[in-house]
N, C-alpha and C. Protein backbone atom coordinates (compact mmCIF):
# COMPACT_ATOMS: atom_id res chain seq x y z
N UNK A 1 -2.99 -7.89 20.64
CA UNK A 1 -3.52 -6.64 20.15
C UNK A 1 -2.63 -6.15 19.02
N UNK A 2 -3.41 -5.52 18.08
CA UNK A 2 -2.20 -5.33 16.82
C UNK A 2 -1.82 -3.83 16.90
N UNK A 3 -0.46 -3.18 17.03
CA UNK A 3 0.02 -2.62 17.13
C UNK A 3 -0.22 -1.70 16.05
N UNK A 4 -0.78 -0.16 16.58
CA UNK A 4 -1.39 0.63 15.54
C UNK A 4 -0.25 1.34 15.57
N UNK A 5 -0.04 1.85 13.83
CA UNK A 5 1.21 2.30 13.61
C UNK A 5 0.72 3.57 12.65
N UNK A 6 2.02 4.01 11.95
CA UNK A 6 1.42 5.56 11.33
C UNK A 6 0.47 5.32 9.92
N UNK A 7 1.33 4.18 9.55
CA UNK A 7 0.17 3.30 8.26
C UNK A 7 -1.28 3.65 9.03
N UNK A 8 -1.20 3.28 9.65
CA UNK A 8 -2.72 2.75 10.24
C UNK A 8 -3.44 4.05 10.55
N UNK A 9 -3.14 5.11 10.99
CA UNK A 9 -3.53 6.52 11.22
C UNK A 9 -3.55 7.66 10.06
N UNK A 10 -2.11 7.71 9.68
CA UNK A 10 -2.09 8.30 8.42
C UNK A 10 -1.70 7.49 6.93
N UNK A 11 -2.36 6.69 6.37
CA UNK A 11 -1.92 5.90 5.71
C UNK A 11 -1.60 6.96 4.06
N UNK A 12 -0.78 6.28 3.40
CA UNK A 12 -0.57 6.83 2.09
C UNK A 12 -1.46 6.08 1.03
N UNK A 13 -0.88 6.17 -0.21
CA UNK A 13 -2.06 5.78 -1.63
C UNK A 13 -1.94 4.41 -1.13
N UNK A 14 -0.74 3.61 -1.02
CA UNK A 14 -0.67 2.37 -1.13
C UNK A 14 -1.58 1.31 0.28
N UNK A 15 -1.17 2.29 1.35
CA UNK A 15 -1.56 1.99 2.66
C UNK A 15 -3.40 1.85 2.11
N UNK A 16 -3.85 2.96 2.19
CA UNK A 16 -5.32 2.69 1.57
C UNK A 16 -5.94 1.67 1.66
N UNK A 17 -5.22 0.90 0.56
CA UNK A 17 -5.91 0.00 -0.35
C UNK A 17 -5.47 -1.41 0.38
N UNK A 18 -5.26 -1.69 1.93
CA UNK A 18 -4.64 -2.52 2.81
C UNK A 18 -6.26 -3.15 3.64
N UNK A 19 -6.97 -3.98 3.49
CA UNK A 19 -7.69 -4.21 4.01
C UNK A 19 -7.55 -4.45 5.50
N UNK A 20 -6.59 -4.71 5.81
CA UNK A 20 -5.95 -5.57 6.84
C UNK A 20 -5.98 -4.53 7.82
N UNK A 21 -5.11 -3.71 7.42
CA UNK A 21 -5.02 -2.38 8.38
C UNK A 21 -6.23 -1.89 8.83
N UNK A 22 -7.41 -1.67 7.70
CA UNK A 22 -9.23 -1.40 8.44
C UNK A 22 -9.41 -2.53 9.13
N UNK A 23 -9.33 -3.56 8.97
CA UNK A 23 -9.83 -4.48 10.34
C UNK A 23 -8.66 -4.39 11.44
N UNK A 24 -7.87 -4.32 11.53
CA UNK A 24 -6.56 -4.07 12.79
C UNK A 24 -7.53 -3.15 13.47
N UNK A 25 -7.32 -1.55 12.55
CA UNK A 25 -7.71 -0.56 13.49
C UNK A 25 -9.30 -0.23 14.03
N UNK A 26 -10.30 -1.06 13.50
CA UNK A 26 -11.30 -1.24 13.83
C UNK A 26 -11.71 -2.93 14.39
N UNK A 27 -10.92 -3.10 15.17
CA UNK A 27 -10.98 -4.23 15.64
C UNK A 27 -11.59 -4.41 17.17
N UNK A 28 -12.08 -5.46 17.94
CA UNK A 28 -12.60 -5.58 19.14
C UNK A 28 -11.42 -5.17 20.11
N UNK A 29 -10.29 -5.30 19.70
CA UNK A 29 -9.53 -5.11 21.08
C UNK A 29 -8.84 -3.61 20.73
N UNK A 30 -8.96 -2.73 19.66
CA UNK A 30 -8.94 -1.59 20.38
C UNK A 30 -10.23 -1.28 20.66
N UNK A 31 -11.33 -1.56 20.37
CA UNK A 31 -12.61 -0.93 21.56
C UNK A 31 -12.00 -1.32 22.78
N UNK A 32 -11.55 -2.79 23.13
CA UNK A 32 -10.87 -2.42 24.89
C UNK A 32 -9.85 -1.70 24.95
N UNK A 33 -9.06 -1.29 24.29
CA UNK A 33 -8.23 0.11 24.72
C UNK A 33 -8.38 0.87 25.00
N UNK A 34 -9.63 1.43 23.93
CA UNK A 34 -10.36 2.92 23.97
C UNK A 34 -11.11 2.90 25.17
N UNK A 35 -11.52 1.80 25.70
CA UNK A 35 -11.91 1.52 27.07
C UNK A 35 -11.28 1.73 28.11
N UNK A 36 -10.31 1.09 27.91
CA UNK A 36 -9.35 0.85 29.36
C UNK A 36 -8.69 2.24 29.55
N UNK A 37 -8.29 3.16 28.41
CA UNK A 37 -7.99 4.76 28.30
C UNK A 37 -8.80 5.48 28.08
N UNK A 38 -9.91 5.27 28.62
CA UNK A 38 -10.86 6.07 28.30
C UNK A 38 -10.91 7.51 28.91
N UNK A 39 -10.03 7.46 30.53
CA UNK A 39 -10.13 8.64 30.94
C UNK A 39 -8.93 9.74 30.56
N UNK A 40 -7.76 9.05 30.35
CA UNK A 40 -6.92 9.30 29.64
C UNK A 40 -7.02 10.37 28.27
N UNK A 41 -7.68 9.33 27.22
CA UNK A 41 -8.23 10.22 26.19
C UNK A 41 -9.47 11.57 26.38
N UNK A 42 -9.77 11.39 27.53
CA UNK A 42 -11.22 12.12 27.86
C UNK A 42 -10.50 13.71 27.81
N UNK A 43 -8.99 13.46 28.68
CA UNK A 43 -8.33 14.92 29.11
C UNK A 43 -7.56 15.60 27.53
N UNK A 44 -7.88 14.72 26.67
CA UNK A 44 -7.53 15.28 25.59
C UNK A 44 -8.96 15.49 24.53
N UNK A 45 -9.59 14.92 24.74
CA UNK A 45 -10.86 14.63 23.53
C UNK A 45 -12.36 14.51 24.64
N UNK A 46 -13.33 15.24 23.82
CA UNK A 46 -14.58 15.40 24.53
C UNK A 46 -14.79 14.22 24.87
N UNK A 47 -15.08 13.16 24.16
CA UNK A 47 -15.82 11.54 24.01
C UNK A 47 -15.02 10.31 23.27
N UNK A 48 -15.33 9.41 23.68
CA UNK A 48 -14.40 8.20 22.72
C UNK A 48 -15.72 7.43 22.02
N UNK A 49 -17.16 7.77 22.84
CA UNK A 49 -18.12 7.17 22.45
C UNK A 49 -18.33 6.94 21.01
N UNK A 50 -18.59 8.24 20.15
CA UNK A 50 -18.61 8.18 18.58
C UNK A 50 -17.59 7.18 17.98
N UNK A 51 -16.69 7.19 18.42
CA UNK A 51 -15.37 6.07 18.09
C UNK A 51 -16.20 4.28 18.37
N UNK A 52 -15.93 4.50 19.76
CA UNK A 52 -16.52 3.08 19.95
C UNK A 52 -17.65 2.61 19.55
N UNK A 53 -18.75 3.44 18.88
CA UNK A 53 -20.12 3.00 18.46
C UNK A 53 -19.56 2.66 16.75
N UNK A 54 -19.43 3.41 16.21
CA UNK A 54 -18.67 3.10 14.88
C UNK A 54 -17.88 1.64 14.71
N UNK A 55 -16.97 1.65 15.51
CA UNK A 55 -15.90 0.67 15.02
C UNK A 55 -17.00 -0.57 15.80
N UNK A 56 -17.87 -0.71 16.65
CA UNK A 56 -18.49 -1.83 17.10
C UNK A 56 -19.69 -1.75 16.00
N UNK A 57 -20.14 -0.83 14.96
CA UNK A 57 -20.78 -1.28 14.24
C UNK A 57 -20.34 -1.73 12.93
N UNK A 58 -18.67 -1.88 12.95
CA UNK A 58 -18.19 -2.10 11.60
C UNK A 58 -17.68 -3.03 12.04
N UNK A 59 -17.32 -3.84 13.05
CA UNK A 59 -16.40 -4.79 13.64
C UNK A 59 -16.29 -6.34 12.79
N UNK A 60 -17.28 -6.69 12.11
CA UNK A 60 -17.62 -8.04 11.41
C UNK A 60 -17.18 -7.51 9.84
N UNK A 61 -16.75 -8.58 8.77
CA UNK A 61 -16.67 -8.42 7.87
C UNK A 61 -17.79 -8.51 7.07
N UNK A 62 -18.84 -9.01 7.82
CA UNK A 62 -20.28 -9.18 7.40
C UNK A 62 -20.86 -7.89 6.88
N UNK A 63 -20.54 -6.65 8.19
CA UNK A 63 -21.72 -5.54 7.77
C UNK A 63 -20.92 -4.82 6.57
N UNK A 64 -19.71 -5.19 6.72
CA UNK A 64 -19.41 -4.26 4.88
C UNK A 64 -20.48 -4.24 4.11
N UNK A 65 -20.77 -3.15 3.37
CA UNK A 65 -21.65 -2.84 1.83
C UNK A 65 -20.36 -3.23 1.13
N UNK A 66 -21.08 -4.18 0.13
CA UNK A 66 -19.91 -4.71 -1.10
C UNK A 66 -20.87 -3.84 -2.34
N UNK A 67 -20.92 -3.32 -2.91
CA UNK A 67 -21.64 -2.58 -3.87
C UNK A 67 -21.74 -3.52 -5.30
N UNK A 68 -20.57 -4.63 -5.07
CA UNK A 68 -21.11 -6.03 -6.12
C UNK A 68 -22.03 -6.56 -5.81
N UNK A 69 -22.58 -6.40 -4.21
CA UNK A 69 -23.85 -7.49 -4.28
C UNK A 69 -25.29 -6.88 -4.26
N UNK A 70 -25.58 -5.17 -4.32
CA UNK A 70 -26.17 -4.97 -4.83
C UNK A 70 -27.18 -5.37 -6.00
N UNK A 71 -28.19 -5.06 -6.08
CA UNK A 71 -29.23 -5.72 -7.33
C UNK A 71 -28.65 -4.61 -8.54
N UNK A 72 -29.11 -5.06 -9.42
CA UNK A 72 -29.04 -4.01 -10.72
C UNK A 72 -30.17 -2.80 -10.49
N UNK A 73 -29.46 -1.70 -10.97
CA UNK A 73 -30.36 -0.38 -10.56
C UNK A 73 -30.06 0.10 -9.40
N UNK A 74 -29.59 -0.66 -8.49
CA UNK A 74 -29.51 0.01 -6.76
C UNK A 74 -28.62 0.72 -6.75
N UNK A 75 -28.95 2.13 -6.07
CA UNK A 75 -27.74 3.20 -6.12
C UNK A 75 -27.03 2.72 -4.68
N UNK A 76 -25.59 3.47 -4.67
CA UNK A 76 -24.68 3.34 -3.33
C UNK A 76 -24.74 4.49 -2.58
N UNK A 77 -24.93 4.34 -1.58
CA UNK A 77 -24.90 5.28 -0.62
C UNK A 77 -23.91 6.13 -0.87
């Protein structure tokens, strides 16, 4: 499991631009964290759900929007 650090939470200009760090912290095995602490986080935070639906729909490098592979004319979200 990759060890989420303050980069990874509060990152600076340079941190940003770290691809690595968005797949770390949206990775499959913290959805099992956010799992396995789920009740944990509950006594601090309403839901972890919005979290875990997000990062399991960003989890592949596939569903990125690359806005290069857009057609010509297509606006970006």
């Amino acid at each position: 499991m990759p060890k989420i650090t303050n980069a990874h939470l509060e990152p600076n200009s340079f941190d940003k631009m770290k691809v690595d760090l968005a797949f770390q912290l949206f990775s499959d095995q913290v959805i099992k964290a956010l799992f396995i602490y789920r009740e944990h986080i509950r006594s601090s935070y309403e839901t972890v759900q919005p979290t875990e639906d997000f990062v399991k729909r960003n989890e592949s490098p596939d569903s990125c929007d690359d806005i290069a592979d857009k057609p010509d004319g297509a606006e970006a979200r």
